[in-house]
Structures are given as C-alpha cells and as structure tokens.
Protein backbone atom coordinates (compact mmCIF):
# COMPACT_ATOMS: atom_id res chain seq x y z
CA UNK A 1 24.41 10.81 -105.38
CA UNK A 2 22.64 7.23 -106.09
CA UNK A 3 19.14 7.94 -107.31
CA UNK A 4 16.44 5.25 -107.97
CA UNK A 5 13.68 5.61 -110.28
CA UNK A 6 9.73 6.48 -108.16
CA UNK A 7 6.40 6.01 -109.67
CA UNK A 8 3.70 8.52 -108.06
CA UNK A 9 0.46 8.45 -108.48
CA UNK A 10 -1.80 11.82 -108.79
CA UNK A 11 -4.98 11.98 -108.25
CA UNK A 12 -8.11 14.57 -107.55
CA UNK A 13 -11.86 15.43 -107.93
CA UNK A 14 -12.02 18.77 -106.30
CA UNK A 15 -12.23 22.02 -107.68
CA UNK A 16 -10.23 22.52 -110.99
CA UNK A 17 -8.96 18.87 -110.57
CA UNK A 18 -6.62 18.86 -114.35
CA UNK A 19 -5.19 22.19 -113.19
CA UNK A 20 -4.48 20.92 -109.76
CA UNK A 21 -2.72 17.76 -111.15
CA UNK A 22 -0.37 20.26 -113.66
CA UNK A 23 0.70 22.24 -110.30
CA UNK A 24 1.45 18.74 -108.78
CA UNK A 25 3.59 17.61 -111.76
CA UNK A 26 5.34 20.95 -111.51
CA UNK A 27 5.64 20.49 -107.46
CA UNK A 28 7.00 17.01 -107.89
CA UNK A 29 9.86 18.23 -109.89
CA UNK A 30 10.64 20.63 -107.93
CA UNK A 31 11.73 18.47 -104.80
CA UNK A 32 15.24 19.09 -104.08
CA UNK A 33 17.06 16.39 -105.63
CA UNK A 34 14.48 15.16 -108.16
CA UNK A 35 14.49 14.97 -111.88
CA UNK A 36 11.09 14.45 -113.48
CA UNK A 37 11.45 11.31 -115.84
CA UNK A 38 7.72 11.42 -117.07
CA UNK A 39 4.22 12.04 -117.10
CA UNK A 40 1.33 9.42 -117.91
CA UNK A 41 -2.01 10.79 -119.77
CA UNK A 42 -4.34 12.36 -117.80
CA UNK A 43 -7.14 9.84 -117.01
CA UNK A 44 -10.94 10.90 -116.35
CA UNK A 45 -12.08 7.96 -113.93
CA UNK A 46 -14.85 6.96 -111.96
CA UNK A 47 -14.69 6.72 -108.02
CA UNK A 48 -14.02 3.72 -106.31
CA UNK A 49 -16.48 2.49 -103.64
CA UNK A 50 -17.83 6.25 -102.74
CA UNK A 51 -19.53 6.47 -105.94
CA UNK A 52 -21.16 9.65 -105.45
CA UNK A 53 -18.70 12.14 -105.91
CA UNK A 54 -17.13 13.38 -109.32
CA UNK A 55 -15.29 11.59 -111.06
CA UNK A 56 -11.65 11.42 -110.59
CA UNK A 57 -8.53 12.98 -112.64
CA UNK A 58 -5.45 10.63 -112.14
CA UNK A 59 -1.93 10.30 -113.56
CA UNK A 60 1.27 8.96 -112.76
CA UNK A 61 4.66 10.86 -112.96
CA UNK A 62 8.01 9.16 -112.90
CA UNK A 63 10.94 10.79 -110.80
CA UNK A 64 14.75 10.08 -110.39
CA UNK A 65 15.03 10.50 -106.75
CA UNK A 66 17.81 10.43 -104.21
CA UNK A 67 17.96 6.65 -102.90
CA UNK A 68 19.09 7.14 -99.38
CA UNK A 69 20.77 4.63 -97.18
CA UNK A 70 18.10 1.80 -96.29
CA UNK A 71 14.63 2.74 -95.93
CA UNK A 72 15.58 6.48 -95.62
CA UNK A 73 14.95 7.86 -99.31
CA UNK A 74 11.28 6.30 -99.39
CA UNK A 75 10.32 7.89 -95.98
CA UNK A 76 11.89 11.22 -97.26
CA UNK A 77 10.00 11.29 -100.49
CA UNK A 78 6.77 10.24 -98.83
CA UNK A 79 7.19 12.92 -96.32
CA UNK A 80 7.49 15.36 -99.36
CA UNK A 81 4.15 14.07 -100.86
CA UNK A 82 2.65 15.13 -97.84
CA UNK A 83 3.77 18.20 -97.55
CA UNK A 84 2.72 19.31 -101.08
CA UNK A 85 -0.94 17.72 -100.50
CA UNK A 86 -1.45 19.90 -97.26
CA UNK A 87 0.11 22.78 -99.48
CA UNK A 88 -2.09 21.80 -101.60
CA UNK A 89 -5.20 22.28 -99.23
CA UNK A 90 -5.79 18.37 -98.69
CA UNK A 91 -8.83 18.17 -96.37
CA UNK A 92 -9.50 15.24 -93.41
CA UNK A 93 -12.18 13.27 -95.16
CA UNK A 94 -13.68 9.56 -95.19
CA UNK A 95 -11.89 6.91 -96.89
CA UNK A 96 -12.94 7.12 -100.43
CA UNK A 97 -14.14 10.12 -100.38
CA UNK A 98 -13.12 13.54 -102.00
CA UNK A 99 -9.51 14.52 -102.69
CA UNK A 100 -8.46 17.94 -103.68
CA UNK A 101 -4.93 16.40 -104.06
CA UNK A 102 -4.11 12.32 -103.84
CA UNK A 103 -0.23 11.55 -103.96
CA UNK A 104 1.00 7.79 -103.36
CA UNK A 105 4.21 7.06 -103.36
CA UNK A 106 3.61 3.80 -105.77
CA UNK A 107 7.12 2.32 -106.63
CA UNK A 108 10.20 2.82 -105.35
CA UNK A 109 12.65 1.20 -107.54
CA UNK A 110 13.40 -2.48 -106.25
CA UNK A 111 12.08 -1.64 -103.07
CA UNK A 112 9.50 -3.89 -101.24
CA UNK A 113 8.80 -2.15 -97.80
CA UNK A 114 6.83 -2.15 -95.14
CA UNK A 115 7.98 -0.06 -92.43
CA UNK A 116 6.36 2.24 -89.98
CA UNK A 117 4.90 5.46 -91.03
CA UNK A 118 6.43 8.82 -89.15
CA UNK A 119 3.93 11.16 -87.79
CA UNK A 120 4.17 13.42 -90.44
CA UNK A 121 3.40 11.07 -93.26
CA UNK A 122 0.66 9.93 -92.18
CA UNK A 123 -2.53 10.74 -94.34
CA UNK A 124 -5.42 13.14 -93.42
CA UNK A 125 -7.94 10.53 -94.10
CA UNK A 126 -8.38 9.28 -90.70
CA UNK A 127 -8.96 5.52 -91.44
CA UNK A 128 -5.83 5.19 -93.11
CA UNK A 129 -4.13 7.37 -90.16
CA UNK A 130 -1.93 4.86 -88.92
CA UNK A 131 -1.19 2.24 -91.51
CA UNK A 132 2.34 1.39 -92.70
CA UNK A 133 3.95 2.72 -95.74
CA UNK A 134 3.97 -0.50 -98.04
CA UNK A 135 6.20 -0.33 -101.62
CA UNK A 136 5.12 -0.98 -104.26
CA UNK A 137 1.25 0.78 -103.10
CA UNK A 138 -0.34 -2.60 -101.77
CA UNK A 139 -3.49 -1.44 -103.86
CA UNK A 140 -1.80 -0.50 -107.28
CA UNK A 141 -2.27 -3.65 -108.99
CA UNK A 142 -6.10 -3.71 -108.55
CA UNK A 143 -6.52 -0.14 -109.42
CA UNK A 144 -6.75 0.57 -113.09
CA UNK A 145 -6.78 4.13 -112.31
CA UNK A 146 -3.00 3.08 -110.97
CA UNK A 147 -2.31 0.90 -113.70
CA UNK A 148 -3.77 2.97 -117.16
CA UNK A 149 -1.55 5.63 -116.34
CA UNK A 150 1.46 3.56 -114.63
CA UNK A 151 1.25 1.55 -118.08
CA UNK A 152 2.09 4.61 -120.32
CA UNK A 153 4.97 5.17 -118.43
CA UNK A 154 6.74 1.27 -117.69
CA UNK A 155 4.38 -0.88 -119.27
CA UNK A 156 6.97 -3.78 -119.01
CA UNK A 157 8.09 -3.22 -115.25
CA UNK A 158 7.27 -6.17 -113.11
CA UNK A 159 7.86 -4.47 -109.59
CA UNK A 160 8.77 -6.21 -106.75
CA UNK A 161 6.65 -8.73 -105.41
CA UNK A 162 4.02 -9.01 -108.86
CA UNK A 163 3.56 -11.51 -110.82
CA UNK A 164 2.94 -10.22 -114.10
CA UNK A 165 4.00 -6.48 -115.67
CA UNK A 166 1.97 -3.67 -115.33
CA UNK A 167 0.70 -4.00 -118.78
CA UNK A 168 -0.58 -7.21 -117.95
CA UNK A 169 -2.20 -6.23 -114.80
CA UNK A 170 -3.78 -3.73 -117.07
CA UNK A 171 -5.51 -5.29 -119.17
CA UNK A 172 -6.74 -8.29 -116.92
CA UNK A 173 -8.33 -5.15 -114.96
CA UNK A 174 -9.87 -3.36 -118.18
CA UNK A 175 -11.04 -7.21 -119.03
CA UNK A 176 -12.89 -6.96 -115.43
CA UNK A 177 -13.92 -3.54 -115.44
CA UNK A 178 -14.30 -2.37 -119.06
CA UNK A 179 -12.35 0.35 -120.62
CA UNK A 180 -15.00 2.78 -120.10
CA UNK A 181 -13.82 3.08 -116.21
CA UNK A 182 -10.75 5.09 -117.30
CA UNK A 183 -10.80 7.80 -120.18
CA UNK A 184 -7.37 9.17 -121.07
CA UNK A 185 -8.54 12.61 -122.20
CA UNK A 186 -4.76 14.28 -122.82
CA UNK A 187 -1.33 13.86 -122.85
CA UNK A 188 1.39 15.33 -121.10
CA UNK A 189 3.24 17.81 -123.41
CA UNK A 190 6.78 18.18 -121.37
CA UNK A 191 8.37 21.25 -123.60
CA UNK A 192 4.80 23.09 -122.22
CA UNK A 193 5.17 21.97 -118.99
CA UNK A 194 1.31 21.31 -119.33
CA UNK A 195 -1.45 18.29 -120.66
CA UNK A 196 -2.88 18.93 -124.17
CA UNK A 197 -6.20 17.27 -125.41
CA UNK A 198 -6.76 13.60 -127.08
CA UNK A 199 -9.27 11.30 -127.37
CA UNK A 200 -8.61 8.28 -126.48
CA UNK A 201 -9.34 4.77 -124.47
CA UNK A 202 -7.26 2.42 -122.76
C-alpha cells in the first residue's frame, strides 16, 4: 500500500486542553492504516481574533497515511479527523471561538486540492459549514500556531503552492507577531506515549 506523509494540526482550549491533545496523538495513530511519524512541542498560544477565551494548546503530528487513488486518501483521512473531534465532544460554536478538539488536515504530501467537502466532513462551526477542503490548510502559512509546531517537525518542507519553507514562514510570522504569541511549554516524549515539560520560546 502507497502511503504519503500528512501534517495535522491539534488544537484546543477546553477543559484539560494538554490531556485532550495526548488522547488525540494517541487517536491519530490509531487510524487504520496510519503510522505516527511525529509529534511537534506542545505550544501554549493566544487566540486568534476571539480574544477572550483561554488560550490555546496546539501541536502538529506527522502520519504515514494510505494515499488512495486521486483525491480519495485526503477525503478519507479528513473524514477520520472528524470523527475523532465529535468523539471527542466537539461542540457547534462561532468561528473563532472555543474548541474542545481542533484537527486540520494541514498537508497532504504533494497534494494541492481543492475539492468539495462530503457531508460528513464538514465542520461543526457553522460558518465554515460548507467550505471546500483546500491542501495544504489555506490558513497555515499565516498561523504561527500552524507554523511553530509544523517547524519542529519539517522545518525545510516547502509544500505545494509556498513560496518559502516553513521555517521561513516562521520566522517572518514571529518577526510580525513576536515570539511571545506561541510558548512551547513541552516536548513530545514518544517511548511515553506522552509530552514532558521544557521551557522554551520559538
């Protein structure tokens, strides 16, 4: 079976957000057919437009996936992401607003999609209901909660369609925003299956 390497974003600010994210990880690598790669830090960041709500846990993990003829292994794996954020409990909310779990489906190898979204994976937040699934996440290269994270893990991948890695994108971001917007507070310890403490900056 072909495989093709995914980047997925984790995010949440409600209830025990950093044990929340762990269960994720272990959900994620769980999906039949996947093989987790690796996990980013764990990221303490602040919200984005709705700023008052708690501040947001976020990671990335990187999966070996099944590739699927055409578009058919991105729309599977997206319609797994769903189903573990409503196992997960993920509420109907405004757009920007609380999360008790966030999965996007960020890179998909050499991908660059755009293709209609099945019922199914569509998201609970209602003003995003009926958009398209775009790859790579038309939003991850202005997001340094995306790209701290997505940096640990390829900080040399260009994906499709940018212009510069996702180092680079990085830093021009933290040069915009200032570090302090993303905290990496631990660090994924695979053998524990489990994040353990730093303290650290991007």
């Amino acid at each position: 079976m072909r495989t093709v390497r995914a980047y997925i974003g984790l995010g949440a600010n409600v209830g025990a957000a950093r044990a929340t994210l762990t269960a994720a990880v272990h959900a994620l690598a769980a999906m039949p057919g996947a093989t987790l790669i690796g996990v980013s830090r764990l990221y303490v960041t602040a919200p984005v437009e709705v700023t008052d709500q708690p501040e947001f846990h976020n990671a990335v993990a990187a999966l070996d996936v099944p590739e699927g003829p055409g578009d058919a292994g991105s729309i599977a794996l997206l319609l797994a992401l769903k189903s573990i954020e409503r196992a997960f409990g993920r509420q109907e909310r405004y757009r920007y607003g609380p999360r008790e779990l966030d999965l996007d489906l960020l890179i998909f190898g050499n991908a660059h999609l755009t293709v209609e979204r099945p019922e199914e994976g569509r998201s609970p937040d209602p003003a995003k209901a009926t958009r398209l699934l775009e790859v790579p996440h038309p939003e991850a290269a202005r997001r340094l909660f995306v790209l701290a994270p997505l940096a640990d893990l390829a900080p040399d991948l260009v994906p499709p369609g940018w212009s510069e890695s996702v180092a680079a994108a990085r830093d021009r971001r933290v040069s915009i925003e200032g570090a302090s917007v993303v905290r990496a507070v631990a660090e994924w310890d695979p053998a524990a299956g489990l994040w353990v403490e730093v303290s650290d900056r991007v």
